[in-house]
N, C-alpha and C. Protein backbone atom coordinates (compact mmCIF):
# COMPACT_ATOMS: atom_id res chain seq x y z
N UNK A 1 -131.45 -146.45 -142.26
CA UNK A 1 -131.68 -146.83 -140.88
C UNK A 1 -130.73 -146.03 -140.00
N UNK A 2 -131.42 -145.02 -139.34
CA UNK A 2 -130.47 -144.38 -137.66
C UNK A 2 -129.83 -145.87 -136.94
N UNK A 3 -128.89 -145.58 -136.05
CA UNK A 3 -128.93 -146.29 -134.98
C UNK A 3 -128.61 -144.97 -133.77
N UNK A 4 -129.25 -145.14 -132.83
CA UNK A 4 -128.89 -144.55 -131.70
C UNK A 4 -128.22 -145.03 -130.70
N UNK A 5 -126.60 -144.13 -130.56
CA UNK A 5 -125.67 -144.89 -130.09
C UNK A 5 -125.62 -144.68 -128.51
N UNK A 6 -125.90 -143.14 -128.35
CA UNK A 6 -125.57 -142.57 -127.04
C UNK A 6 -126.70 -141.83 -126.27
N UNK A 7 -126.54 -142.01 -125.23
CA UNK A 7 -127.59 -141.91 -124.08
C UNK A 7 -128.39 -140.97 -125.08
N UNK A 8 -128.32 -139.51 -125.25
CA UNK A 8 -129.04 -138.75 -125.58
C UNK A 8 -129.75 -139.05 -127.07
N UNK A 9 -129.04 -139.46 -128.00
CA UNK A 9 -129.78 -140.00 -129.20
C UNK A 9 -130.94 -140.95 -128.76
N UNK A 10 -130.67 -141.80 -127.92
CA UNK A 10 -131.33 -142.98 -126.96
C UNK A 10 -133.00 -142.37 -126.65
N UNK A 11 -132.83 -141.22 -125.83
CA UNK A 11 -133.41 -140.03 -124.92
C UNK A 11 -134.15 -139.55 -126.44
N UNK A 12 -134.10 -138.94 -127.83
CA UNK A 12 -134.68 -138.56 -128.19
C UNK A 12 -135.08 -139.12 -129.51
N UNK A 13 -134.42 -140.33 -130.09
CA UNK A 13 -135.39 -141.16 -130.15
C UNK A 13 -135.97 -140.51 -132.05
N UNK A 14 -137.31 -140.85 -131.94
CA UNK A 14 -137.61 -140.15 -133.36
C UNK A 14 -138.84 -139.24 -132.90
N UNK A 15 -139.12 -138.44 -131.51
CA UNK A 15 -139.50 -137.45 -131.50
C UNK A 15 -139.53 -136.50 -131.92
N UNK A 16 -140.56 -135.46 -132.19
CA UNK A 16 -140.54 -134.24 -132.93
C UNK A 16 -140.58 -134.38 -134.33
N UNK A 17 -140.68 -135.69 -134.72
CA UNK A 17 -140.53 -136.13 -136.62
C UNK A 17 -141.91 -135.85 -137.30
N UNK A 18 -142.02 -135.07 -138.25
CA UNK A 18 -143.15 -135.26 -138.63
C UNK A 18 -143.22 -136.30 -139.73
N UNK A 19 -142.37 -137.07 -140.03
CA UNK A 19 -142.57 -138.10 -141.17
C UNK A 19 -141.42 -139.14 -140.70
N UNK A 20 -141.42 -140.44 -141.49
CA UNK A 20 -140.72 -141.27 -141.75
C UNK A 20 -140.60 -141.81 -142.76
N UNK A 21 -139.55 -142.07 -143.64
CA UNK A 21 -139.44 -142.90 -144.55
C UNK A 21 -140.02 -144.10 -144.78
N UNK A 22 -140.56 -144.74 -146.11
CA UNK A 22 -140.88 -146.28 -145.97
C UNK A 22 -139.93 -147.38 -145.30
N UNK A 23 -138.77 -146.86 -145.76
CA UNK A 23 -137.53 -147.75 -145.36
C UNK A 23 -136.60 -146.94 -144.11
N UNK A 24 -137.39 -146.06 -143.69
CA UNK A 24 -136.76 -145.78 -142.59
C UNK A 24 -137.14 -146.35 -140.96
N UNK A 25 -135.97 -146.13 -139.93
CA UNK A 25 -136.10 -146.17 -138.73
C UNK A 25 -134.91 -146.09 -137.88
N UNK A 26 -135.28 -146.36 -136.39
CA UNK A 26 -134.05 -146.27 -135.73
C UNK A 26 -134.13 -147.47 -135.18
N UNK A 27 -132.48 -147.86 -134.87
CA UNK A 27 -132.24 -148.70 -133.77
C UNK A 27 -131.67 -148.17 -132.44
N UNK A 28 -131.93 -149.03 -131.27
CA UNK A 28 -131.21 -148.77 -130.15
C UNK A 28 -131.29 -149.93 -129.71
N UNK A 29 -129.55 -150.07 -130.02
CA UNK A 29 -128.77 -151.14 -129.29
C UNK A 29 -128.90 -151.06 -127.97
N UNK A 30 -129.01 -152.12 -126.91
CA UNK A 30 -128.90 -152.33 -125.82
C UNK A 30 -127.32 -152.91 -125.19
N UNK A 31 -126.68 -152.48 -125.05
CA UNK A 31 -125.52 -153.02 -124.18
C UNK A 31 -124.60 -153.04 -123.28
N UNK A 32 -125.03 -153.51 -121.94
CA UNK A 32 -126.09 -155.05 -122.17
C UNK A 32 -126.95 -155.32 -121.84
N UNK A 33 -127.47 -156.08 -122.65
CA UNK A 33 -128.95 -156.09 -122.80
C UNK A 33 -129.75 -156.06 -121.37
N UNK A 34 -131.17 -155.60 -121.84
CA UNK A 34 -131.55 -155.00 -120.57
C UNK A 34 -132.89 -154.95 -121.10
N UNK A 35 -133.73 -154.92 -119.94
CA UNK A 35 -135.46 -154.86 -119.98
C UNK A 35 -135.27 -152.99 -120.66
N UNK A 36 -135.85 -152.95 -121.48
CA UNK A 36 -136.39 -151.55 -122.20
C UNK A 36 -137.91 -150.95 -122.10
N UNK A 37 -138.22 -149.83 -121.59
CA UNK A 37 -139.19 -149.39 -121.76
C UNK A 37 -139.30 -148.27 -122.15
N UNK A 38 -140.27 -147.94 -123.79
CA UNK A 38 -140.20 -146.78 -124.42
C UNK A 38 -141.90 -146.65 -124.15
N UNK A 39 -141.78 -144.58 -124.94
CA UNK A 39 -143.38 -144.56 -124.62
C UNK A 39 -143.17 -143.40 -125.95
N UNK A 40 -143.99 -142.87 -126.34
CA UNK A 40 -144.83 -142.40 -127.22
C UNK A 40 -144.79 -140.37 -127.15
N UNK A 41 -144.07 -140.51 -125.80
CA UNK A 41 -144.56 -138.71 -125.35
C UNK A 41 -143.57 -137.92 -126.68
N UNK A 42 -144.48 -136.45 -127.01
CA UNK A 42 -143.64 -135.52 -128.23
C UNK A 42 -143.43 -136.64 -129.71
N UNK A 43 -143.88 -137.80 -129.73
CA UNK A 43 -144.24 -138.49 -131.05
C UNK A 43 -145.16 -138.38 -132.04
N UNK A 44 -144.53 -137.57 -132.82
CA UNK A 44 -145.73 -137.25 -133.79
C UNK A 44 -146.41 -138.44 -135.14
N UNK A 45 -145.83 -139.28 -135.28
CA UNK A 45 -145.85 -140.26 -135.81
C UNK A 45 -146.32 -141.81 -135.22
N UNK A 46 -147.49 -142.69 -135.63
CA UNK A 46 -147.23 -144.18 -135.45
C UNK A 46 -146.18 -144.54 -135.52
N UNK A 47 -145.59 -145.49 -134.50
CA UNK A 47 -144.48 -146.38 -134.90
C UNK A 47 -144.71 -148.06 -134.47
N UNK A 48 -144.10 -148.75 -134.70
CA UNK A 48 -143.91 -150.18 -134.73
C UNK A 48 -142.72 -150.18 -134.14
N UNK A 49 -142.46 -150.78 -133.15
CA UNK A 49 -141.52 -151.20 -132.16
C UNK A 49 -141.17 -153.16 -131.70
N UNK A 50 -140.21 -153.46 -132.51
CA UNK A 50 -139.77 -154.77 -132.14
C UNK A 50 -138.58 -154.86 -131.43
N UNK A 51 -138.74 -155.36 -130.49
CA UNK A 51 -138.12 -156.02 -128.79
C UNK A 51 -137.39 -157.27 -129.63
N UNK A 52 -135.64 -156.95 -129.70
CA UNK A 52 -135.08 -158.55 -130.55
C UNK A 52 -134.04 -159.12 -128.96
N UNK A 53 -134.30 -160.45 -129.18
CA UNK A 53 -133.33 -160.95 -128.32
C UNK A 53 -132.12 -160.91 -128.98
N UNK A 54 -130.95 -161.68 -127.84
CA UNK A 54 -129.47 -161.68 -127.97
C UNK A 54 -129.63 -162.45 -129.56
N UNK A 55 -130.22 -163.17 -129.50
CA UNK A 55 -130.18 -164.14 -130.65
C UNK A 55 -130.71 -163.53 -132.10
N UNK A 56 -131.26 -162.58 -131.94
CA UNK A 56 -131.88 -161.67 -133.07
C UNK A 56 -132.99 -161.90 -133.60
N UNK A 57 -134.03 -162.76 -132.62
CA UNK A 57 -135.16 -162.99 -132.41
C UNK A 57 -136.25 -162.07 -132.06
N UNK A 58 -137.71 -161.66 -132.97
CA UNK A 58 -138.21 -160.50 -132.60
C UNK A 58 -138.84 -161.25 -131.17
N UNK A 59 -139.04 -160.65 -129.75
CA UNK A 59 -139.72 -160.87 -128.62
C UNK A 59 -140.70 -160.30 -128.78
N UNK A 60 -140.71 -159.57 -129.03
CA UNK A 60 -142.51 -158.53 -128.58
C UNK A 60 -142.84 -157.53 -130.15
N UNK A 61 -143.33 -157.78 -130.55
CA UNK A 61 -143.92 -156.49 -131.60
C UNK A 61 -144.89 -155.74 -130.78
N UNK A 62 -144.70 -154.40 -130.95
CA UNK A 62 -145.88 -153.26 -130.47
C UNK A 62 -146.13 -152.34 -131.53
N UNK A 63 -147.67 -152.80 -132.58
CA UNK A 63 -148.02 -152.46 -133.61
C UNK A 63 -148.27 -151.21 -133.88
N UNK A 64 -147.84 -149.89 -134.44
CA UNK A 64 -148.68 -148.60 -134.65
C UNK A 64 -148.95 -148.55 -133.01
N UNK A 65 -147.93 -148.12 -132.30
CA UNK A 65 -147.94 -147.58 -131.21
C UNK A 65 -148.47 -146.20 -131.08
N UNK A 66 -149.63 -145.33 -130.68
CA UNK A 66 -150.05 -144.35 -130.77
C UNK A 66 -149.31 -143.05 -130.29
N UNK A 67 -149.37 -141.93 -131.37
CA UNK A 67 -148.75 -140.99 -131.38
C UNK A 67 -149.15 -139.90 -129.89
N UNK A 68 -148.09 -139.71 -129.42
CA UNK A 68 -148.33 -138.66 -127.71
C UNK A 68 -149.08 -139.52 -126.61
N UNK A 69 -148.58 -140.91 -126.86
CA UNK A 69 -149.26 -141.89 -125.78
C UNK A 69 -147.95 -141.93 -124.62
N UNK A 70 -148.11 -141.83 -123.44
CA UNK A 70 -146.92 -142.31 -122.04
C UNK A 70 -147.40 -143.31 -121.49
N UNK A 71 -147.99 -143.92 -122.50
CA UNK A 71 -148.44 -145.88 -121.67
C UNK A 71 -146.91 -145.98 -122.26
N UNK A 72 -146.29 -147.22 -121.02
CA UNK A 72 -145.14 -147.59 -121.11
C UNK A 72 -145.55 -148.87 -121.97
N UNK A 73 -144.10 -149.20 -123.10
CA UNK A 73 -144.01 -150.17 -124.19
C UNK A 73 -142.72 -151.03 -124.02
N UNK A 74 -142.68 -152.64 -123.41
CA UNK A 74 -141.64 -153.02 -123.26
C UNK A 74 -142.35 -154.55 -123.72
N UNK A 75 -140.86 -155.04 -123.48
CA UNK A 75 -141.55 -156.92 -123.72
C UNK A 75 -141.13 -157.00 -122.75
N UNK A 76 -140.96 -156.67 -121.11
CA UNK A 76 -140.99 -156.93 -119.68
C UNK A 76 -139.22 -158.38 -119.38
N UNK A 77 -138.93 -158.24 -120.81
CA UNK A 77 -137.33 -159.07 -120.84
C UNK A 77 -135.94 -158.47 -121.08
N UNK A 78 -135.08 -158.60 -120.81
CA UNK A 78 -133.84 -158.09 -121.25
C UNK A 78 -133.91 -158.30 -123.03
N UNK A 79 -133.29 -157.53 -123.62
CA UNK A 79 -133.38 -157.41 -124.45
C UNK A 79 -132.29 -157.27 -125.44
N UNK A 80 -131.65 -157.39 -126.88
CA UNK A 80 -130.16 -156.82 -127.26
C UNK A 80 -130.37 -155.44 -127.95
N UNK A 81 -132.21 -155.19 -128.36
CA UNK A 81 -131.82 -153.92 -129.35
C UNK A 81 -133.28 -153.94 -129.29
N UNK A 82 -133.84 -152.67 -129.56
CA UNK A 82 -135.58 -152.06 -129.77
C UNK A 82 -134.87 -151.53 -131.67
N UNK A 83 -136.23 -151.58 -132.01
CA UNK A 83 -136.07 -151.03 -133.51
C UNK A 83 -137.35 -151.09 -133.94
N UNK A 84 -137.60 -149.26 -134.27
CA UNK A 84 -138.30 -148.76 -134.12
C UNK A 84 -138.78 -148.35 -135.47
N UNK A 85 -140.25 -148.63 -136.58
CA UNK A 85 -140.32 -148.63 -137.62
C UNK A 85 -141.41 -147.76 -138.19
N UNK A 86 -142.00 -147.26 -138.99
CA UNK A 86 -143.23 -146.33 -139.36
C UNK A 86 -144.11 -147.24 -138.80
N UNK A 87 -144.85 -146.56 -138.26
CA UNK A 87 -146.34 -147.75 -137.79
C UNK A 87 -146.77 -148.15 -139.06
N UNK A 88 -147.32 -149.50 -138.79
CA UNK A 88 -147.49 -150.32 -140.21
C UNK A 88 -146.35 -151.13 -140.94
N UNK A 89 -145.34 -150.79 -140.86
CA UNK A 89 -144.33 -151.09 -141.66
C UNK A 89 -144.05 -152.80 -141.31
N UNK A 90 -143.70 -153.02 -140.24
CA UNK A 90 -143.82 -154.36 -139.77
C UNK A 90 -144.50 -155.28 -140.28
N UNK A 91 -146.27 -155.18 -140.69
CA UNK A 91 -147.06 -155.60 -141.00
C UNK A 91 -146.65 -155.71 -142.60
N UNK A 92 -146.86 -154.65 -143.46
CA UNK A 92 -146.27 -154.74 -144.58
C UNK A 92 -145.29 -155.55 -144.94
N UNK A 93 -144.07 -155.86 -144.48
CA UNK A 93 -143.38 -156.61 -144.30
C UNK A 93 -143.22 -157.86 -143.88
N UNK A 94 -144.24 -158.38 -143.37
CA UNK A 94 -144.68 -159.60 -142.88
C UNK A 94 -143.75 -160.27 -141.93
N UNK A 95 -143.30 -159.19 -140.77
CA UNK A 95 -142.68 -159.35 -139.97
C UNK A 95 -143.80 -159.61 -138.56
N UNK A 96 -142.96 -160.55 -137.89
CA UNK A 96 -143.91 -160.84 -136.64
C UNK A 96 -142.63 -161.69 -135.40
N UNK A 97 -143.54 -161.78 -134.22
CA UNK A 97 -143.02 -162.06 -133.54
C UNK A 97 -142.04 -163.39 -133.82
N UNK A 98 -141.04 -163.93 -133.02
CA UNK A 98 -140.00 -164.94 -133.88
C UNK A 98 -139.50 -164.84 -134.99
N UNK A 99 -139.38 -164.27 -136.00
CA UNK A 99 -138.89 -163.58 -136.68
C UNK A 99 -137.34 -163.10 -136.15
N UNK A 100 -136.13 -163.32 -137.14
CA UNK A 100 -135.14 -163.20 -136.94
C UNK A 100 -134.47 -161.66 -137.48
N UNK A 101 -134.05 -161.03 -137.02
CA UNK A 101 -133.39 -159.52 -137.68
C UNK A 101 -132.01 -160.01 -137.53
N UNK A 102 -131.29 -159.17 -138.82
CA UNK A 102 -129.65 -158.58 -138.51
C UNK A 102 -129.63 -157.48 -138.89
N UNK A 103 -128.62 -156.87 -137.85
CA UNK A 103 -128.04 -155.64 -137.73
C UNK A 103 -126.37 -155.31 -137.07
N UNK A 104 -126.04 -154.40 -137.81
CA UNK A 104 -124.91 -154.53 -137.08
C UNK A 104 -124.07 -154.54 -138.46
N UNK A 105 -122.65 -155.03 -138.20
CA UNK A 105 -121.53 -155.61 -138.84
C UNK A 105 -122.08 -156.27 -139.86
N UNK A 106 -122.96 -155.69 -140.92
CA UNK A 106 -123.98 -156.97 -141.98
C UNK A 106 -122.79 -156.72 -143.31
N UNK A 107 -122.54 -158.19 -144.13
CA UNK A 107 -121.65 -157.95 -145.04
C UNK A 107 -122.45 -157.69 -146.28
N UNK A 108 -122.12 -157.97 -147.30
CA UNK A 108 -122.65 -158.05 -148.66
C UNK A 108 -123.02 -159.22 -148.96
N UNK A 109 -123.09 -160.65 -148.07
CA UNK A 109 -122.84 -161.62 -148.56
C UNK A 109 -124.39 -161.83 -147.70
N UNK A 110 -125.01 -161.03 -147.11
CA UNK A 110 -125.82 -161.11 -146.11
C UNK A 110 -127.33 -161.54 -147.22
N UNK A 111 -128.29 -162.29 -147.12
CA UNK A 111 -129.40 -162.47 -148.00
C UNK A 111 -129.85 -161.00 -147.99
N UNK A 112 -130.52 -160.68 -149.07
CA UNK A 112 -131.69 -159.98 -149.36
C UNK A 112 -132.53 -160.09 -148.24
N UNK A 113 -133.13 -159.03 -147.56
CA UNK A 113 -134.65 -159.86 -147.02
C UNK A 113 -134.73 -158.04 -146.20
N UNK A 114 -136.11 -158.33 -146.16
CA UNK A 114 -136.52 -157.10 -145.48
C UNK A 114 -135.95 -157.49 -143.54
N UNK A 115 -135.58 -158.40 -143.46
CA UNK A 115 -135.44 -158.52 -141.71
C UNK A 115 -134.14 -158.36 -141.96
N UNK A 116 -133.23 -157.50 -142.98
CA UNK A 116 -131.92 -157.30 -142.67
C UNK A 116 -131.75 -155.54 -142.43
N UNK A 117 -131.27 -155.15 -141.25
CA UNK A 117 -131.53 -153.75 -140.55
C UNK A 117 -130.08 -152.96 -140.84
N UNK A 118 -129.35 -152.97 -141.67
CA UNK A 118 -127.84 -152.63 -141.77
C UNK A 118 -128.07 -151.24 -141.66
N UNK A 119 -127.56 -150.51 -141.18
CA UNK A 119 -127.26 -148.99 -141.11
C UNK A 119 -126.23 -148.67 -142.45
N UNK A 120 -126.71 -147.82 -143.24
CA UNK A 120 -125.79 -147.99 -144.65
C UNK A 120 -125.26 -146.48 -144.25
């Protein structure tokens, strides 16, 4: 798992990729949190985009978001973090909206589970 820390990582995102890992993606932390809106332009890839609150609650899933689309993609709320997955992957995973993620500071003591996002 990327995380994108700084404006420009932010800015480019997983554009220009021609692949993604099964278990890959990026995060972008919000802080502080803040209404987010991403779009699709120079994306060569589907992606899956979940909107988590402060609480680490998914808000919005946006499924296999289409590749070189500039329709804007937000959950229209402040937000703590976007995390951004192979289109499909979400689904596979049987991830959905309410749905809880961690990321961040995750220990070893953290469960197993595909909704754990640790940057290793």
């Amino acid at each position: 798992m990327e995380v994108a820390l700084t404006e420009r990582q932010q800015e480019q995102g997983l554009m220009f990729r021609k692949s993604l890992a099964p278990e890959g993606g990026m995060l972008f932390p919000m802080d502080p949190p803040r209404t987010a809106s991403f779009w699709m332009k120079n994306t060569l890839i589907p992606l899956d985009m979940l909107f988590i609150h402060t609480d680490g609650s998914i808000a919005f899933l946006k499924a296999n978001a289409a590749p070189y689309s500039r329709e804007p993609v937000s959950a229209g709320i402040p937000v703590a973090a976007v995390l951004e997955l192979r289109g499909g992957r979400a689904a596979e995973l049987g991830i959905g909206e309410g749905d809880h993620v961690q990321w961040g500071d995750c220990t070893a003591s953290a469960p197993a589970s595909p909704l754990n996002f640790c940057p290793g």
